[in-house]
Protein backbone atom coordinates (compact mmCIF):
# COMPACT_ATOMS: atom_id res chain seq x y z
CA UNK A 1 8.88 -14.31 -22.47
CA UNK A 2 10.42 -15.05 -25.87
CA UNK A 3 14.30 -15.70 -25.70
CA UNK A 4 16.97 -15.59 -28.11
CA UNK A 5 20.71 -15.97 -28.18
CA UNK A 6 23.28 -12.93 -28.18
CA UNK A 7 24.35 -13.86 -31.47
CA UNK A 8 20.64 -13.36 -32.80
CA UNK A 9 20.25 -10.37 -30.62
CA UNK A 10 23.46 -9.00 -32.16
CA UNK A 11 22.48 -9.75 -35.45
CA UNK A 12 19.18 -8.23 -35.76
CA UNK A 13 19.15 -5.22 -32.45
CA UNK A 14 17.32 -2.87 -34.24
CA UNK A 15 13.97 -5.11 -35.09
CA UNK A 16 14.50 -6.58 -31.70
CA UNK A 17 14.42 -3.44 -30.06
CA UNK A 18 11.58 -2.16 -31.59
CA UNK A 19 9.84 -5.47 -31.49
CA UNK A 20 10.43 -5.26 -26.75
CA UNK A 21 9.21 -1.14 -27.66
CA UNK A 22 6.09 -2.06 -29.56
CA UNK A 23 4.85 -5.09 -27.97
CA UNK A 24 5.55 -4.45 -24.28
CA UNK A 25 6.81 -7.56 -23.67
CA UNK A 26 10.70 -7.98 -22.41
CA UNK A 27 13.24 -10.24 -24.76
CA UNK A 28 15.36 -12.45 -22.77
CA UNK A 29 18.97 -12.49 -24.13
CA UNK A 30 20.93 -15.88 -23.41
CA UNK A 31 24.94 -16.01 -23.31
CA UNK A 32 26.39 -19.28 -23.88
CA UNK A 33 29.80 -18.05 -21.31
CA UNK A 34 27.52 -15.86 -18.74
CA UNK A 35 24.63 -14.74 -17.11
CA UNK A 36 21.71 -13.89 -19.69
CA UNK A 37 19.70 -11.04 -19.56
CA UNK A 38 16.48 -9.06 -20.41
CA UNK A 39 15.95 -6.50 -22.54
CA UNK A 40 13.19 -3.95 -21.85
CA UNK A 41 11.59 -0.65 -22.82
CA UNK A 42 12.33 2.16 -20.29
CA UNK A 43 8.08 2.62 -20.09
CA UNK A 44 7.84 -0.78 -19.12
CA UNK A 45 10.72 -0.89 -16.40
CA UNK A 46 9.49 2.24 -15.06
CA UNK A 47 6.10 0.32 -14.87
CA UNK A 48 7.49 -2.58 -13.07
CA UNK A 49 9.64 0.11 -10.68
CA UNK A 50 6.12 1.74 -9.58
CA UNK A 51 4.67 -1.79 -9.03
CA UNK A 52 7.18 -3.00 -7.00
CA UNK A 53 7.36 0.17 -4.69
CA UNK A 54 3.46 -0.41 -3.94
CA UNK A 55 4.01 -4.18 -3.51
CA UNK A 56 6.72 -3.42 -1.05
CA UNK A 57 4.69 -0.69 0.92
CA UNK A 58 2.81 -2.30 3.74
CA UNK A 59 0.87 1.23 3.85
CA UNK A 60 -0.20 1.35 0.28
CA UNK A 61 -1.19 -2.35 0.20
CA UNK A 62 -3.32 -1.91 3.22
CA UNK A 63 -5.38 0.99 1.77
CA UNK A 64 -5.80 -1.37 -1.77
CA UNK A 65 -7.12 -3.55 0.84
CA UNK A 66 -9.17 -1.40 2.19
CA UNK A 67 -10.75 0.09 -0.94
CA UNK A 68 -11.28 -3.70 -2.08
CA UNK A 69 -13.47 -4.38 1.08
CA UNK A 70 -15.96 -0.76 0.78
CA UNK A 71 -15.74 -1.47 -3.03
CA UNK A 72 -17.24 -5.46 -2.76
CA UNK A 73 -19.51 -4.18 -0.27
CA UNK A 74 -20.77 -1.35 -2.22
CA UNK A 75 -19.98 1.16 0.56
CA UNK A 76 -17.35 2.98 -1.53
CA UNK A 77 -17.30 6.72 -2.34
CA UNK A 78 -20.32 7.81 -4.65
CA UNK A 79 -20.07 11.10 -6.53
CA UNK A 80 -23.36 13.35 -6.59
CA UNK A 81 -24.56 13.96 -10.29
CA UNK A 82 -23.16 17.41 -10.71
CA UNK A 83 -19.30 16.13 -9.70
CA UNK A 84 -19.83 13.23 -12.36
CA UNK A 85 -20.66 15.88 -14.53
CA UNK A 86 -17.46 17.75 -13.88
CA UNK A 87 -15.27 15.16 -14.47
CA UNK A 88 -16.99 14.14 -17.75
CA UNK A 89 -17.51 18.30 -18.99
CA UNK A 90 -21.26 17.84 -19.80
């Protein structure tokens, strides 16, 4: 994560702003008389938000789990010709 100071930050928000937007990668903001902070896009923090809800679900992680294990052993769902067809519109 790239960091700059507040004075920096202050300096130049715009091209910072759009440089967290377009990239996708936060800007940590230091303060020399406080806590520092990051600076985000909203996509990405809503991102991180839906990540952390799975994480934090014992549920959800269990059935990643369990899709991992039919998926390594090849004993996953297979979809018959004509329903791959559907979903690709040939």
């Amino acid at each position: 994560m790239n960091s700059v100071s507040v004075n920096q930050f202050r300096d130049n928000l715009k091209s910072y702003v759009e440089q967290t937007v377009n990239e996708h990668q936060p800007l940590k903001v230091t303060r020399r008389a406080g806590d520092d902070f990051v600076v985000m896009s909203a996509d990405d923090w809503e991102r991180e938000q839906e990540t952390l809800h799975v994480l934090q679900s014992n549920s959800l992680m269990k059935q990643i789990a369990e899709s991992m294990k039919t998926h390594t052993t090849n004993q996953g769902y297979k979809p018959t010709k004509e329903q791959l067809d559907e979903i690709t519109n040939l």
